[in-house]
Each structure stands twice: as structure tokens, then as C-alpha cells.
PDB file of N, CA and C in Angstrom:
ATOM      1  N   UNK A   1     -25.272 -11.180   1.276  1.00  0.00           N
ATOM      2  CA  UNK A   1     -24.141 -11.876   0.704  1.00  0.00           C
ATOM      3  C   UNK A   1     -23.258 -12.375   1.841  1.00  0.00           C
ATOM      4  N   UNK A   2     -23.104 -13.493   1.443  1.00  0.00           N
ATOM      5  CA  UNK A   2     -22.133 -14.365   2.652  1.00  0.00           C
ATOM      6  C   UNK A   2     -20.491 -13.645   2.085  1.00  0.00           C
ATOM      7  N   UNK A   3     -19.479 -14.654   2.843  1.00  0.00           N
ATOM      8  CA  UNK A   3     -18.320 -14.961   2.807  1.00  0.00           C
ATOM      9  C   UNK A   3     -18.252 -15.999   1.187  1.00  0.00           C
ATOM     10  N   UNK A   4     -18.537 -16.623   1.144  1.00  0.00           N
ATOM     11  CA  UNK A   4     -18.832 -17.532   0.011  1.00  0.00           C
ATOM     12  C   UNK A   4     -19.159 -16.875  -1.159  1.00  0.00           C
ATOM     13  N   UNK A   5     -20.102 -15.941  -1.177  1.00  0.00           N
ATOM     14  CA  UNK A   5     -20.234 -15.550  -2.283  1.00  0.00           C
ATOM     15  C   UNK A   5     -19.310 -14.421  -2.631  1.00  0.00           C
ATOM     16  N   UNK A   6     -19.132 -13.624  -2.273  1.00  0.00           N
ATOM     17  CA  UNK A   6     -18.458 -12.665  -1.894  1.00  0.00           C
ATOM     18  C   UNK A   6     -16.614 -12.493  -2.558  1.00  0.00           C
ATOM     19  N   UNK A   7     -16.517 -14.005  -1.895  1.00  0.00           N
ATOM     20  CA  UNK A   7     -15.307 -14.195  -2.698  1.00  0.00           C
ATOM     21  C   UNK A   7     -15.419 -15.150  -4.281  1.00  0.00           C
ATOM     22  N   UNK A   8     -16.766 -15.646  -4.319  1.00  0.00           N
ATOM     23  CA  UNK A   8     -17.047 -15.987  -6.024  1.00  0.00           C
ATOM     24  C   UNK A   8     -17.156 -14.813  -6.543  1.00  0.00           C
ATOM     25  N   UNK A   9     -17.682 -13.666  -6.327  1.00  0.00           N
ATOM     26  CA  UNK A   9     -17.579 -12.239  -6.930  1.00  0.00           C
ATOM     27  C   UNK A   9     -16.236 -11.808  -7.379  1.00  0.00           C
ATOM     28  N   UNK A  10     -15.480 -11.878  -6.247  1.00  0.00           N
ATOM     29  CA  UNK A  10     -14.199 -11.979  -6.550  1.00  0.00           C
ATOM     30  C   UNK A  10     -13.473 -12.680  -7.687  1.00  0.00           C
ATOM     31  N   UNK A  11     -13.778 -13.709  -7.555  1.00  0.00           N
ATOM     32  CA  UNK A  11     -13.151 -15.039  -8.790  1.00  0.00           C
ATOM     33  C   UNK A  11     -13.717 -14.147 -10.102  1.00  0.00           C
ATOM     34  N   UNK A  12     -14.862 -13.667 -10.280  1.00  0.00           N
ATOM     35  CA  UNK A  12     -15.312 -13.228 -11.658  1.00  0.00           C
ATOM     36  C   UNK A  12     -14.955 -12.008 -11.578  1.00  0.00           C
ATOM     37  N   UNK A  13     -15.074 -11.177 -10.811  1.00  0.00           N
ATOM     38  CA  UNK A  13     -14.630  -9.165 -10.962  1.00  0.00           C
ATOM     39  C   UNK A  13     -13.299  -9.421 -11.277  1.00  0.00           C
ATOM     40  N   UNK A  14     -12.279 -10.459 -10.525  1.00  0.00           N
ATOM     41  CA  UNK A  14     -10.916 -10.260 -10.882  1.00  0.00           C
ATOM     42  C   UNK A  14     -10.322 -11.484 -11.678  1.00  0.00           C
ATOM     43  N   UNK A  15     -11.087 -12.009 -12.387  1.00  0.00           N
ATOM     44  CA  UNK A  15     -10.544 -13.205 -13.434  1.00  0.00           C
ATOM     45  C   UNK A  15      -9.689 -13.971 -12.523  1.00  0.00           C
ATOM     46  N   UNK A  16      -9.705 -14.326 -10.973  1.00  0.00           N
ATOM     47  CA  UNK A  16      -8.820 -15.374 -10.124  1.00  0.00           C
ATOM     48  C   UNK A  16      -9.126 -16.333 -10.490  1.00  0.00           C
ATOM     49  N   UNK A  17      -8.262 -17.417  -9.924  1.00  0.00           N
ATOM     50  CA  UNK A  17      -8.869 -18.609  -9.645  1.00  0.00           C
ATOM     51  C   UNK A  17      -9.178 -18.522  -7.920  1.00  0.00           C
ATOM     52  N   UNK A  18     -10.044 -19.518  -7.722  1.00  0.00           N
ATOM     53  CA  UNK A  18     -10.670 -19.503  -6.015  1.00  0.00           C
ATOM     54  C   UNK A  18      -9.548 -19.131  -5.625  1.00  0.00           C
ATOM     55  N   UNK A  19      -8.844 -19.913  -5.388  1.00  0.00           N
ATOM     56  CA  UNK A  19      -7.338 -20.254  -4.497  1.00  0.00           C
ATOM     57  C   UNK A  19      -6.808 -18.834  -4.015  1.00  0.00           C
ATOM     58  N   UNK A  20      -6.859 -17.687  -5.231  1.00  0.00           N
ATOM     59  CA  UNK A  20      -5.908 -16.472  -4.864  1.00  0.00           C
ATOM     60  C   UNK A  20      -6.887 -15.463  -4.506  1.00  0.00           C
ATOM     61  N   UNK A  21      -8.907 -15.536  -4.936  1.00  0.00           N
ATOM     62  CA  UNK A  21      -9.235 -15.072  -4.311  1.00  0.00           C
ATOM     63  C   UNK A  21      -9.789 -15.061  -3.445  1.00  0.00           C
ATOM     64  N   UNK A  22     -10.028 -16.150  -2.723  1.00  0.00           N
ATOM     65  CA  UNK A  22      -9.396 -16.839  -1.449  1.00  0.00           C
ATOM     66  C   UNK A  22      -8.497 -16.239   0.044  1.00  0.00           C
ATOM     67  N   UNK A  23      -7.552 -15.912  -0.725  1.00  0.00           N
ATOM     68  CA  UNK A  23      -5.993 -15.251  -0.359  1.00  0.00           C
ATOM     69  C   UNK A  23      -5.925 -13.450  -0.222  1.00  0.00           C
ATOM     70  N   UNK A  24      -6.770 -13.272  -1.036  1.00  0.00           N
ATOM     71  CA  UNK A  24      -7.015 -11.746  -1.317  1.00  0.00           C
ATOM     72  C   UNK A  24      -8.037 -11.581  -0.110  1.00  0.00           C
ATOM     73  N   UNK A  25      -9.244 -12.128   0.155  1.00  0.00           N
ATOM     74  CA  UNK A  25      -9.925 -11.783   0.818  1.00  0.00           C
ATOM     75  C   UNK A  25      -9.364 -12.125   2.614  1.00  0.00           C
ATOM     76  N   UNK A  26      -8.661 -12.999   2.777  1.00  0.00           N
ATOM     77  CA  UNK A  26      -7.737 -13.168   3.801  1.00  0.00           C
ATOM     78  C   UNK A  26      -6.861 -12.194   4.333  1.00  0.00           C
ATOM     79  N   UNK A  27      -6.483 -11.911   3.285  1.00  0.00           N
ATOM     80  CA  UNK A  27      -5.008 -10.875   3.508  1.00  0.00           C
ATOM     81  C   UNK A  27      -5.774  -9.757   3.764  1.00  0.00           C
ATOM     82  N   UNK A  28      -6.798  -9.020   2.999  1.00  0.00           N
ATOM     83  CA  UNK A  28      -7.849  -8.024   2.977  1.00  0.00           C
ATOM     84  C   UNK A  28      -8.123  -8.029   4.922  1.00  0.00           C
ATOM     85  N   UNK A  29      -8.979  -8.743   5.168  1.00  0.00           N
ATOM     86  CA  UNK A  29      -9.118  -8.919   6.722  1.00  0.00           C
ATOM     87  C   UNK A  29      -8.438  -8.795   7.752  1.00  0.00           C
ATOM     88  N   UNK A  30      -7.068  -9.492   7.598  1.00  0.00           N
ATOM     89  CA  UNK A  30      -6.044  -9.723   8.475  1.00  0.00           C
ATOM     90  C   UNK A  30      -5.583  -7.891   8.530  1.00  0.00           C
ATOM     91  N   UNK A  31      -5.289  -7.768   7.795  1.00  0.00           N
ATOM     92  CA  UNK A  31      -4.425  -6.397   7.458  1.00  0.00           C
ATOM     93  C   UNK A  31      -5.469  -5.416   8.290  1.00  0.00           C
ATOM     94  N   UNK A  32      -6.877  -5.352   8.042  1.00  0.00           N
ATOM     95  CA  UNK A  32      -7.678  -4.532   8.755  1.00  0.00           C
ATOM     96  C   UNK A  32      -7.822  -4.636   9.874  1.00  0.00           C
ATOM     97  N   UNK A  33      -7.706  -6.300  10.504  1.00  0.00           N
ATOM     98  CA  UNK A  33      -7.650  -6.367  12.026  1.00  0.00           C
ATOM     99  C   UNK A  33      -6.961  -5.830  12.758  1.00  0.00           C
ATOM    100  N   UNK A  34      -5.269  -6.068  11.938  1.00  0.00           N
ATOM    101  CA  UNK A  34      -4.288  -5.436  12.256  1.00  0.00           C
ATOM    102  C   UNK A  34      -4.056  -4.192  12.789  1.00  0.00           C
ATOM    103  N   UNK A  35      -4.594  -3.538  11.326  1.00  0.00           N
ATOM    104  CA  UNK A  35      -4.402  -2.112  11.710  1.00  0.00           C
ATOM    105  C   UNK A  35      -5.208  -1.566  13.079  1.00  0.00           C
ATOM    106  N   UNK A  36      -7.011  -2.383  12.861  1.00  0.00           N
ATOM    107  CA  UNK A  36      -7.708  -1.456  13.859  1.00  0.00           C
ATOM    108  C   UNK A  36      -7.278  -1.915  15.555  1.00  0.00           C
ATOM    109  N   UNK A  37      -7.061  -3.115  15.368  1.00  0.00           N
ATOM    110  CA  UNK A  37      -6.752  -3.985  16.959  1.00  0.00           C
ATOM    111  C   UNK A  37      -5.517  -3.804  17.778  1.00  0.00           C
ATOM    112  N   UNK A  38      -4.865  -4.001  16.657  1.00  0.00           N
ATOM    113  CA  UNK A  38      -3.043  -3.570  17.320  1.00  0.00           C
ATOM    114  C   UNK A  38      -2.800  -2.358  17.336  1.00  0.00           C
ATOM    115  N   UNK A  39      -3.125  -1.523  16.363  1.00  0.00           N
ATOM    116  CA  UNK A  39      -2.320  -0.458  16.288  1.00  0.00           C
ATOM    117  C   UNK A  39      -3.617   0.851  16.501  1.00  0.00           C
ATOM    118  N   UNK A  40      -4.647   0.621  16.656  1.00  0.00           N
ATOM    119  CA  UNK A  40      -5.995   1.417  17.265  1.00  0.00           C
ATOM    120  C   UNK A  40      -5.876   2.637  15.561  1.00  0.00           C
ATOM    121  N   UNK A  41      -5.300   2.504  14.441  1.00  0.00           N
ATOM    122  CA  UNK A  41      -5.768   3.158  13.327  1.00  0.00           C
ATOM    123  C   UNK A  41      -6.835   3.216  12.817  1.00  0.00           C
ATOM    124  N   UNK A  42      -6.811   4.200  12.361  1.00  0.00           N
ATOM    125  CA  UNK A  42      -8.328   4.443  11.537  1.00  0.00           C
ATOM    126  C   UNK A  42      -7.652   3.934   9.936  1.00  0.00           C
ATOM    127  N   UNK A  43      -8.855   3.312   9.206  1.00  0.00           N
ATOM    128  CA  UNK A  43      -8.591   2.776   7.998  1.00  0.00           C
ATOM    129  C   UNK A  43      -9.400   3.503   7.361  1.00  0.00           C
ATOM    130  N   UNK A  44      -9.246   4.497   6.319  1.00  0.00           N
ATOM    131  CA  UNK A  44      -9.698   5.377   5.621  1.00  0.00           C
ATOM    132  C   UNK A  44      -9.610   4.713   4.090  1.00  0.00           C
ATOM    133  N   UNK A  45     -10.756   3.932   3.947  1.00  0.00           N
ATOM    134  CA  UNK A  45     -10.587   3.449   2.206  1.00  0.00           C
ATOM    135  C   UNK A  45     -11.754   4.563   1.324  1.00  0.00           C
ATOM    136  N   UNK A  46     -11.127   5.513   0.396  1.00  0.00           N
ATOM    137  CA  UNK A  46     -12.069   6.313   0.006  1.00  0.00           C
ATOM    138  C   UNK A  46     -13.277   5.858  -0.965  1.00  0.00           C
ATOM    139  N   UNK A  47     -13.209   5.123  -1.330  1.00  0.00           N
ATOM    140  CA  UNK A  47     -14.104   4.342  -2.132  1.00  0.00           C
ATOM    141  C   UNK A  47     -15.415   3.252  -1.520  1.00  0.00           C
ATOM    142  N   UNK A  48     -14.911   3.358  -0.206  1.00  0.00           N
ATOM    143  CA  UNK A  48     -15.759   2.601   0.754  1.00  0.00           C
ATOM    144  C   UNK A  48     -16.340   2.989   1.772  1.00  0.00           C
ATOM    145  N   UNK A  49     -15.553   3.840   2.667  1.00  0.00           N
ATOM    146  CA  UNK A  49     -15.530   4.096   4.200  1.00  0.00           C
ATOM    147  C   UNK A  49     -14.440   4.562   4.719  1.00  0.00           C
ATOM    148  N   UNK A  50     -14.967   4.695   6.345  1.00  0.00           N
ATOM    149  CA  UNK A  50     -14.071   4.943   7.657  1.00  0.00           C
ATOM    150  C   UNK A  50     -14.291   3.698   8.538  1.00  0.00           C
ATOM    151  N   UNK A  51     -13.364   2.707   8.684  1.00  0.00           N
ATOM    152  CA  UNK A  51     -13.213   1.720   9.938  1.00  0.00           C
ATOM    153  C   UNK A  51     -12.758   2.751  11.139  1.00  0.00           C
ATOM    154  N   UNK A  52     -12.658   2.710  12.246  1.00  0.00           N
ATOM    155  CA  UNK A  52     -12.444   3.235  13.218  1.00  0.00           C
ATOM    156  C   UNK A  52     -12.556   2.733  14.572  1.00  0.00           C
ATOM    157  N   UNK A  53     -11.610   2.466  15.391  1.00  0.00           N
ATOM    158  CA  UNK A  53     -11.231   2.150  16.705  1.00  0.00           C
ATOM    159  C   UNK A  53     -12.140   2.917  17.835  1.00  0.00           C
ATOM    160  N   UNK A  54     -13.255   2.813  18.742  1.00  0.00           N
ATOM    161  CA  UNK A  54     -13.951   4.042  19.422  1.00  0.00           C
ATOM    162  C   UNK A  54     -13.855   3.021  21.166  1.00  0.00           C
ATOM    163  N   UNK A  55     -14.104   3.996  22.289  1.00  0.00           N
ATOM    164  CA  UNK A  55     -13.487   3.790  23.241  1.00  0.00           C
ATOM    165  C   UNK A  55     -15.096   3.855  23.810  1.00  0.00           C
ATOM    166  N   UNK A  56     -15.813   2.842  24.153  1.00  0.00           N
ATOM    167  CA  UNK A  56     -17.508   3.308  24.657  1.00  0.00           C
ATOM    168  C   UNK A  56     -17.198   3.180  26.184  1.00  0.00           C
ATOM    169  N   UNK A  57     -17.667   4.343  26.780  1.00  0.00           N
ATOM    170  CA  UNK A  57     -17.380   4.540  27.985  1.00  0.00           C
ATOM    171  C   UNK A  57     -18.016   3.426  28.809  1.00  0.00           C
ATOM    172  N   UNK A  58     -17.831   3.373  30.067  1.00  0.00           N
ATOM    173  CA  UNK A  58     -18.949   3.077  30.865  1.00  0.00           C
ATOM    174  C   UNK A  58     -20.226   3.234  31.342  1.00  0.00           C
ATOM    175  N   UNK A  59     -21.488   2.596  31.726  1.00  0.00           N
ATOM    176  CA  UNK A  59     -22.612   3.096  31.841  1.00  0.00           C
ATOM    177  C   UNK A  59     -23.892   2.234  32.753  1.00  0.00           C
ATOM    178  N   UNK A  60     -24.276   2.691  33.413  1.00  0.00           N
ATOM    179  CA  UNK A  60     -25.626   2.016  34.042  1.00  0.00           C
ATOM    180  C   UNK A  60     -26.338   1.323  32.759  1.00  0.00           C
ATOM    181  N   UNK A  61     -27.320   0.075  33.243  1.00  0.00           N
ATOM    182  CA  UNK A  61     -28.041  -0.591  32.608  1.00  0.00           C
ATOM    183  C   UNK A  61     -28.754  -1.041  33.518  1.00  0.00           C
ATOM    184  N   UNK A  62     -29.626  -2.061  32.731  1.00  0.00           N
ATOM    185  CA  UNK A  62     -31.223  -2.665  33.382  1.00  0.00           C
ATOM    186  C   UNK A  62     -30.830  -3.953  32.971  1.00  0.00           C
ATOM    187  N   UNK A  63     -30.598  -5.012  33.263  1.00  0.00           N
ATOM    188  CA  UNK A  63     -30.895  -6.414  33.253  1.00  0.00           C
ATOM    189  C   UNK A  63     -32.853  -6.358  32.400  1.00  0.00           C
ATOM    190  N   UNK A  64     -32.727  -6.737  30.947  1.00  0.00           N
ATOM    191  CA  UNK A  64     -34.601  -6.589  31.035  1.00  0.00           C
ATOM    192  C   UNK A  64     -35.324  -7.666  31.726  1.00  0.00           C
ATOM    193  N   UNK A  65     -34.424  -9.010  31.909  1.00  0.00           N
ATOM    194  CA  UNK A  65     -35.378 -10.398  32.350  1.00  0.00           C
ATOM    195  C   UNK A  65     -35.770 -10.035  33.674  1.00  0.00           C
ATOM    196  N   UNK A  66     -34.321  -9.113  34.807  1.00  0.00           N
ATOM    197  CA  UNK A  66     -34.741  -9.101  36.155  1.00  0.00           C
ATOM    198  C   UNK A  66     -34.870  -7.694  36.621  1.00  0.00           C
ATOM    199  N   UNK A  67     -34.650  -6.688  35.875  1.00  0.00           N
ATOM    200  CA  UNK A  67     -35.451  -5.702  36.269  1.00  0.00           C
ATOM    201  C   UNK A  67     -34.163  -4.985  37.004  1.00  0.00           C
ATOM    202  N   UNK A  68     -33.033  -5.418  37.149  1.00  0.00           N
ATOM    203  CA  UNK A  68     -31.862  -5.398  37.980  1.00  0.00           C
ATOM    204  C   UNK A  68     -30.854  -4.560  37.512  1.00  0.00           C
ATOM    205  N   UNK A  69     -30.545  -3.607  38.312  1.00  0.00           N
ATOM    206  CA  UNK A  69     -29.501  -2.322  37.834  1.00  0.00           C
ATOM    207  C   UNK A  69     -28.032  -3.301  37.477  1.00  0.00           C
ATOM    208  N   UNK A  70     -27.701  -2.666  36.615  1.00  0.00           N
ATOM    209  CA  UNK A  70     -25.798  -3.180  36.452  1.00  0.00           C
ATOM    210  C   UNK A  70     -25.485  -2.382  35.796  1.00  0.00           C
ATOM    211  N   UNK A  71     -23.872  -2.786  36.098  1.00  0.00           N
ATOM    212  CA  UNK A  71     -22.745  -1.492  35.588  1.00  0.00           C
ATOM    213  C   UNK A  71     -22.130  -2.138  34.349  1.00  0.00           C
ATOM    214  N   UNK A  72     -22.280  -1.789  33.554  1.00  0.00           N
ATOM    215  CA  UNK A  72     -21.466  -2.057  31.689  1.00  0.00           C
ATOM    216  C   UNK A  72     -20.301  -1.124  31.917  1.00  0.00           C
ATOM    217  N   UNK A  73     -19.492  -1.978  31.744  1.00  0.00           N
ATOM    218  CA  UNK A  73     -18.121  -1.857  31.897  1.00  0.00           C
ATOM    219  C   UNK A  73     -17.552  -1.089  30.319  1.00  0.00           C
ATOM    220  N   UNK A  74     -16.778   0.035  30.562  1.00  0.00           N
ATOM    221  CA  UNK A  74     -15.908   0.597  28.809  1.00  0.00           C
ATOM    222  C   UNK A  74     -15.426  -0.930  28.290  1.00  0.00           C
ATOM    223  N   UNK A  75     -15.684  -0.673  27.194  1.00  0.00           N
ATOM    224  CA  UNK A  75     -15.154  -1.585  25.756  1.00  0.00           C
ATOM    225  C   UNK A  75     -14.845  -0.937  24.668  1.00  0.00           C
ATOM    226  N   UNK A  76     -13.435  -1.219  23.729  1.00  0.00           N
ATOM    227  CA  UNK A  76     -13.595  -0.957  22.907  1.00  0.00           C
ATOM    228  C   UNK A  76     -14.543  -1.634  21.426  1.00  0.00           C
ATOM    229  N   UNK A  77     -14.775  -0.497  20.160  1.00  0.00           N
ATOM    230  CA  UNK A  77     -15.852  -1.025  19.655  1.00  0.00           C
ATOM    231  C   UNK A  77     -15.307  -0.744  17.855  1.00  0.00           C
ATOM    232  N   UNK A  78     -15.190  -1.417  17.062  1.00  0.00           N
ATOM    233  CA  UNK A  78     -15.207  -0.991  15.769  1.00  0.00           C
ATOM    234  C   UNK A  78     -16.249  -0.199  14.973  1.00  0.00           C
ATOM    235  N   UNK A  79     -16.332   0.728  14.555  1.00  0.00           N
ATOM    236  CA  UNK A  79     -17.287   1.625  13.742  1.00  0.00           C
ATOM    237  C   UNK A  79     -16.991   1.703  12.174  1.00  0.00           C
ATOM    238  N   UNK A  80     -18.349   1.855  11.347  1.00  0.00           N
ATOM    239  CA  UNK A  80     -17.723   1.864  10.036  1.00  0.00           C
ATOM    240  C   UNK A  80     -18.964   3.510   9.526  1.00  0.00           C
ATOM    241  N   UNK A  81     -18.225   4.243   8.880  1.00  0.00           N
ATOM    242  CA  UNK A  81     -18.832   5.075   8.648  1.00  0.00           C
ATOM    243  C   UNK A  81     -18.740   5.124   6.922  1.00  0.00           C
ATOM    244  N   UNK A  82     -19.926   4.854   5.990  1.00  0.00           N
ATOM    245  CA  UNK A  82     -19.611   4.619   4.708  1.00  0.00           C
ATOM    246  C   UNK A  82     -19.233   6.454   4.026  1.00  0.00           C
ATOM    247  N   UNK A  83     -18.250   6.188   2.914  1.00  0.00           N
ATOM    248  CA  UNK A  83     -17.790   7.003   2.377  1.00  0.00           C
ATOM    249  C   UNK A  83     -19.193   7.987   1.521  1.00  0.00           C
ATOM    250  N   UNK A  84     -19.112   9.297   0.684  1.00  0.00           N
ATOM    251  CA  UNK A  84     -20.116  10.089   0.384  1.00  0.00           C
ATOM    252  C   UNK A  84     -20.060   9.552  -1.331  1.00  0.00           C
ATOM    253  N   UNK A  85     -19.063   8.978  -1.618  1.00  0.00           N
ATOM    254  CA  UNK A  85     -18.996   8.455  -3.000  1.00  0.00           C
ATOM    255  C   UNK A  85     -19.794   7.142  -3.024  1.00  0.00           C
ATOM    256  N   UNK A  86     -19.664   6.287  -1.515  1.00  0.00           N
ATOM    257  CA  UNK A  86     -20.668   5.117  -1.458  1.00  0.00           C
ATOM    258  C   UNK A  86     -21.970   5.219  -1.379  1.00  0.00           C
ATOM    259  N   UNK A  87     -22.147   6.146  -0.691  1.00  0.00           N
ATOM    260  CA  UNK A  87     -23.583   6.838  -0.675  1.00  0.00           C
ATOM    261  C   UNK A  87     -24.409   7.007  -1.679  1.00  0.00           C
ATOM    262  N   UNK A  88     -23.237   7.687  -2.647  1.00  0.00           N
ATOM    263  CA  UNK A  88     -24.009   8.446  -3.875  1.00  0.00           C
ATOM    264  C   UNK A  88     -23.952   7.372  -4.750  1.00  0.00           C
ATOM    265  N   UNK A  89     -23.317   6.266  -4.585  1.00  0.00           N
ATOM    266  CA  UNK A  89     -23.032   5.755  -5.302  1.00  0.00           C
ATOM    267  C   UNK A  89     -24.632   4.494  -5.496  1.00  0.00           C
ATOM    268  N   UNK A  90     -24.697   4.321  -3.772  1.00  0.00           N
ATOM    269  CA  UNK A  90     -26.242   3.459  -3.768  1.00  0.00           C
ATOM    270  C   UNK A  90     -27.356   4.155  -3.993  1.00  0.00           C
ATOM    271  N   UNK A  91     -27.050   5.565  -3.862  1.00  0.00           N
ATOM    272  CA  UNK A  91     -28.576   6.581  -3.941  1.00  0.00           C
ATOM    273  C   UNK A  91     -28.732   6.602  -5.681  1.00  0.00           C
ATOM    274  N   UNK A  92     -27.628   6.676  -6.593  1.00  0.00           N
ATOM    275  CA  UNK A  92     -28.238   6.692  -7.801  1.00  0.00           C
ATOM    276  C   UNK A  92     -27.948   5.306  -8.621  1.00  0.00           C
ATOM    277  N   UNK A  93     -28.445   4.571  -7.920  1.00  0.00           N
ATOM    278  CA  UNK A  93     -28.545   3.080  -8.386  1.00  0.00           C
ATOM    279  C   UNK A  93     -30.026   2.734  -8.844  1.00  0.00           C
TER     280      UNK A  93
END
């Protein structure tokens, strides 16, 4: 499922018109960027998941084309860990 559809799901699960769910799925995003980018929170939606802010250290690597050692520099990384109600929820589907 795209972006596109995703928010036509929307239009029918929540009787919108495009326009607001549209707006919903915007605001939905922004707010999560927010939280995880600016403010390094964990977003705990129980019905869904754990978003989470993680700090990947630094580390040796291999170049595979040249065979060539390099250093991978720490980055931060977003993680999503799905909730046990989502789980159960796809296991007895």
C-alpha cells in the first residue's frame, strides 16, 4: 500500500472527504517527525508500536566493489518495534 491508497482508506474508515484526510495523514507524520527528530522521544502508540530514536555506533566495513576497509561513521536511526496486540492481531487473521 502506497501513500495514495492509504489515505483513500482513510476517506472510507473515516467518512472524510480527501481534503481532511489528506490533512490527517500530514499532521499524523509531521507530529511523529517531530517528536522522534527534535525531541529524540519514543512514540509509544499501543495499538501499533514503538517508534524509537537509536544512536548506531561506529564501525569498520568493506567497500564490496573494492574490497577496501572503511570507517562508518555513528548515525542516528529510527526503529519501529510492532506492538503484541499487532502481532496477535496479524497472527489470528
Amino acid at each position: 500500500m502506497n501513500k495514495k491508497d492509504f489515505i483513500r482508506n482513510l476517506v472510507k474508515a473515516g467518512d472524510f472527504k480527501q481534503e481532511v484526510a489528506d490533512g490527517v495523514y500530514k499532521v499524523f507524520v509531521e507530529t511523529l517527525k517531530i517528536s522522534l527528530l527534535q525531541s529524540g522521544d519514543k512514540v509509544l502508540l499501543p495499538e501499533l508500536g514503538k517508534f524509537e530514536v537509536k544512536l548506531r555506533k561506529a564501525r569498520s566495513g568493506v567497500n564490496p566493489n573494492t574490497g577496501e576497509k572503511i570507517e562508518i561513521p555513528e548515525k542516528k536511526t529510527v526503529t519501529f518495534k510492532a506492538s503484541k496486540q499487532l502481532l496477535d492481531d496479524l497472527n489470528n487473521n
